[in-house]
N, C-alpha and C. Protein backbone atom coordinates (compact mmCIF):
# COMPACT_ATOMS: atom_id res chain seq x y z
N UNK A 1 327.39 142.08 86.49
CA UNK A 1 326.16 142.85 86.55
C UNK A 1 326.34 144.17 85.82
N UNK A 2 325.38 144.54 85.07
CA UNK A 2 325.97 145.68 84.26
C UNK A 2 324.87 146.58 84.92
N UNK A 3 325.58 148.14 85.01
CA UNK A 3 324.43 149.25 85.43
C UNK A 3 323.56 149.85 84.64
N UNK A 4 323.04 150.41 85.15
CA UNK A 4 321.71 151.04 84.58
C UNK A 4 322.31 152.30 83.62
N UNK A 5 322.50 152.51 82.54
CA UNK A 5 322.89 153.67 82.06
C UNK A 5 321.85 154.19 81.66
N UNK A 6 320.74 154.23 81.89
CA UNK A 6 319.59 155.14 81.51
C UNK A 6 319.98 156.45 82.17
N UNK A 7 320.30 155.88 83.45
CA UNK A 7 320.37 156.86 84.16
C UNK A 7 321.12 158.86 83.93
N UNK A 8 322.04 157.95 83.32
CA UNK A 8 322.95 158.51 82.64
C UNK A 8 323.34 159.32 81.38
N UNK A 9 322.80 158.18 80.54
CA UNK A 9 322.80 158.51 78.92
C UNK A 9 321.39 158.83 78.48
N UNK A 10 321.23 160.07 78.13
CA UNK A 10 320.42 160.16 76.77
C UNK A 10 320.23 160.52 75.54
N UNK A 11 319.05 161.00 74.70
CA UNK A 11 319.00 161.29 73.79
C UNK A 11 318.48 162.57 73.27
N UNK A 12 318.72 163.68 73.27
CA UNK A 12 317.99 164.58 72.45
C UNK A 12 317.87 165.38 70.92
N UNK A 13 317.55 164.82 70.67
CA UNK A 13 316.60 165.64 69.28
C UNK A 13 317.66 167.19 69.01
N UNK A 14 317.96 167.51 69.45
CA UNK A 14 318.16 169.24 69.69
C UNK A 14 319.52 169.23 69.73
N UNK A 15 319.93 168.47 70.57
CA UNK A 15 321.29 168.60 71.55
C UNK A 15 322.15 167.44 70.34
N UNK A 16 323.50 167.53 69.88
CA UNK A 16 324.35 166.31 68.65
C UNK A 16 323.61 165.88 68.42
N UNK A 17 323.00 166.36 67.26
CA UNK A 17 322.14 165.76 66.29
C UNK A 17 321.23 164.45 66.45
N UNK A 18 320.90 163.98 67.95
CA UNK A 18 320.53 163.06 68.39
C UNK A 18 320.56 162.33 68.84
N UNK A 19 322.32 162.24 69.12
CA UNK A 19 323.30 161.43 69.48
C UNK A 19 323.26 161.30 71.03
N UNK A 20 323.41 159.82 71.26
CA UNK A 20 323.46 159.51 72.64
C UNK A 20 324.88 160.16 73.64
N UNK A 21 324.04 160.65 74.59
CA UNK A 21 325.15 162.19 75.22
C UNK A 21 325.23 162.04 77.01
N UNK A 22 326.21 162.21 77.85
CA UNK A 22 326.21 162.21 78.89
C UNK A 22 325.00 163.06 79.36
N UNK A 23 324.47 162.81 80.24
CA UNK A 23 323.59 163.81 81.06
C UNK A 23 323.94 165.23 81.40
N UNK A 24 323.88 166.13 80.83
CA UNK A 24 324.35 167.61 81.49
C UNK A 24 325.13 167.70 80.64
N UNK A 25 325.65 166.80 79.58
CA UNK A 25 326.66 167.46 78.47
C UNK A 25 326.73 167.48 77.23
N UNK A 26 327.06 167.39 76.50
CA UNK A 26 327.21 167.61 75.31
C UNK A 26 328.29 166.63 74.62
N UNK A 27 329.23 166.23 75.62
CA UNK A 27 330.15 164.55 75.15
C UNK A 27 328.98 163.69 74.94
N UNK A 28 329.08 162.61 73.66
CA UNK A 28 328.66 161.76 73.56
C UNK A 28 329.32 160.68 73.85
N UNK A 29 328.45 159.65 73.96
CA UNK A 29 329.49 158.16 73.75
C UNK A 29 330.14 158.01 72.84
N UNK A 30 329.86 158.04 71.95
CA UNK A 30 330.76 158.22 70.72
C UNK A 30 332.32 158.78 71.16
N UNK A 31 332.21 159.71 71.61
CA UNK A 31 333.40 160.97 71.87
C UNK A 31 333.93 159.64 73.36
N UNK A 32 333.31 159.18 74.13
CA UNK A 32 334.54 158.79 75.39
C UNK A 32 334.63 157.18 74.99
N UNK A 33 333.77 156.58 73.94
CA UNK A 33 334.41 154.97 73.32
C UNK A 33 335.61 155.19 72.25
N UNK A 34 335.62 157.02 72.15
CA UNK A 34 337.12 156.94 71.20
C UNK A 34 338.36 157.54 71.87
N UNK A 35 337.43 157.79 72.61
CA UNK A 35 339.16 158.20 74.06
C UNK A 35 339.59 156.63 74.83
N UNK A 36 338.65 156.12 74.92
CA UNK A 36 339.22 154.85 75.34
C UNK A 36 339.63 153.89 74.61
N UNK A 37 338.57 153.96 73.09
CA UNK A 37 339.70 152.94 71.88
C UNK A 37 341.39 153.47 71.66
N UNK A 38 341.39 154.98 72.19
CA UNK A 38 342.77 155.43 71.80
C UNK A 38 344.08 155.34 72.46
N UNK A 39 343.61 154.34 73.96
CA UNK A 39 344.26 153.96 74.84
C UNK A 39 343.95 155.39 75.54
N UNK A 40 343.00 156.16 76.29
CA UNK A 40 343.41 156.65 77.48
C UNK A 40 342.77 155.80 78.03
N UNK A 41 343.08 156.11 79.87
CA UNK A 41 342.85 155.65 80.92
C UNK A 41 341.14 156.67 81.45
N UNK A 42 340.99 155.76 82.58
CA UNK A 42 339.54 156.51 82.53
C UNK A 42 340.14 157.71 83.62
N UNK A 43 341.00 157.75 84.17
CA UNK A 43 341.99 159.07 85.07
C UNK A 43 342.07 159.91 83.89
N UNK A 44 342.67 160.11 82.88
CA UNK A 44 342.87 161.13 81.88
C UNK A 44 342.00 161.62 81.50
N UNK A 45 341.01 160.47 81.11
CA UNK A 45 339.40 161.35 80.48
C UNK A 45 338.87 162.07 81.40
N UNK A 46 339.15 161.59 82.62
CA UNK A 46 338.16 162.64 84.19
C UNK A 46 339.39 163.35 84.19
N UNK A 47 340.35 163.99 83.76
CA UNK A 47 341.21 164.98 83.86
C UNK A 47 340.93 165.82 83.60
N UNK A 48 340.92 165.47 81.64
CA UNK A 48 340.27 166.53 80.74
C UNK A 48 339.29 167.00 80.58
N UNK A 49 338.01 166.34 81.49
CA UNK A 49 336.75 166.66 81.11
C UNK A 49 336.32 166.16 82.72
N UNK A 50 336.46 167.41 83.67
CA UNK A 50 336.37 167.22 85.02
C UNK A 50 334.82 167.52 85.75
N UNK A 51 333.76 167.65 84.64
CA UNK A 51 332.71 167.73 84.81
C UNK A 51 331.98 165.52 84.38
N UNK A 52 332.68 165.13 84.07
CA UNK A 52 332.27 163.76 83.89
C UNK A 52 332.58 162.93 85.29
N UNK A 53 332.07 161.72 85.75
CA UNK A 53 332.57 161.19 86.45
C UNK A 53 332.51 159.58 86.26
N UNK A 54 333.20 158.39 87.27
CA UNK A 54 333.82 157.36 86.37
C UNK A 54 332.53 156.71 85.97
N UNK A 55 331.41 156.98 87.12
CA UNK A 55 330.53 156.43 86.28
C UNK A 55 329.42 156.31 85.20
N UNK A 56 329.84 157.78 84.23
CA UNK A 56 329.11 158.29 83.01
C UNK A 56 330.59 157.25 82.05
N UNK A 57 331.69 157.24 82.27
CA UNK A 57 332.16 156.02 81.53
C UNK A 57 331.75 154.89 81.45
N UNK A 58 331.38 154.72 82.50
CA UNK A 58 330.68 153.10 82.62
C UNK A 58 329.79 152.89 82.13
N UNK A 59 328.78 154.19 82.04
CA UNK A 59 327.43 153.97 81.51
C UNK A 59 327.84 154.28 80.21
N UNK A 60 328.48 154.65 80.15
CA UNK A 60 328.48 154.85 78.24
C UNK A 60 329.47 153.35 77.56
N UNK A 61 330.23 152.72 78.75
CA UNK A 61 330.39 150.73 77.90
C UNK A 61 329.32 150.25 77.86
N UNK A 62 328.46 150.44 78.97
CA UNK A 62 327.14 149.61 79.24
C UNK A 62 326.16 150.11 78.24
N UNK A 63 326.21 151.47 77.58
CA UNK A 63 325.33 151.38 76.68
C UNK A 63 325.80 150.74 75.54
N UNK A 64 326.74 151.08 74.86
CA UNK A 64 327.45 150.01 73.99
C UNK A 64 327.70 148.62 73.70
N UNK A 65 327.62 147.88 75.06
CA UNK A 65 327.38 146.62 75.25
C UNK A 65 325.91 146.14 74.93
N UNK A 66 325.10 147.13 75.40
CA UNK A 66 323.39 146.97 74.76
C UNK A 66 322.92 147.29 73.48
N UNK A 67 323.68 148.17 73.10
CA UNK A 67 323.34 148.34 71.64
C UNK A 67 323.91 147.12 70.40
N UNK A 68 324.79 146.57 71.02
CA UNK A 68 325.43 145.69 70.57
C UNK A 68 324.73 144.12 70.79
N UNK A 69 324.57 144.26 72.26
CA UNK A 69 323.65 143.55 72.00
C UNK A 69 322.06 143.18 71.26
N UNK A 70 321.72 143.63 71.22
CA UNK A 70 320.61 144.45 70.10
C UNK A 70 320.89 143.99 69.14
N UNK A 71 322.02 144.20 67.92
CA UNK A 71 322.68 144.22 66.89
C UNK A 71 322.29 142.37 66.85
N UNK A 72 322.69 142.09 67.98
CA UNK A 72 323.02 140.24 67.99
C UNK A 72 321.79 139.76 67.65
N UNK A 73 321.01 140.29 68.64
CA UNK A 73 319.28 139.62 68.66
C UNK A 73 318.56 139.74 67.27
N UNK A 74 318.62 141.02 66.98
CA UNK A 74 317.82 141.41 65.66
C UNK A 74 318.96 140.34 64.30
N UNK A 75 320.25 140.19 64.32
CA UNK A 75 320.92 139.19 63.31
C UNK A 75 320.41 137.95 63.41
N UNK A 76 319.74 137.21 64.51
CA UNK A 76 319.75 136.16 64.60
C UNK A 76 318.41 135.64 64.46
């Protein structure tokens, strides 16, 4: 079952150039799908960045998994 990352993730115009961004911050997904392609653990990323919690990681696979999925639908 995957969660709701709306909740979580959005988008503003104003705020990284548009870029899909934790709620209240200024990390994008972008920024925690390359802490985790780089092998950290999701303990290290909530180390370094102790204003996130595990489940703005989650919502930021789950958005990735949707955008991706997306990618599939519109190829096919």
């Amino acid at each position: 079952m995957q969660m709701n990352y709306r909740e979580r993730i959005v988008i503003e115009s104003g705020k990284r150039s548009g870029k899909p961004c934790i709620k209240g911050t200024r990390m994008t997904v972008y920024d925690v799908l390359s802490y985790l392609a780089a092998g950290m653990s999701f303990e290290e990323i909530l180390d370094d960045f102790p204003k996130l919690q595990r489940e703005d990681i989650l919502a930021c696979l789950a958005y990735a998994a949707d955008v991706e999925k997306e990618k599939l639908v519109l190829a096919a």
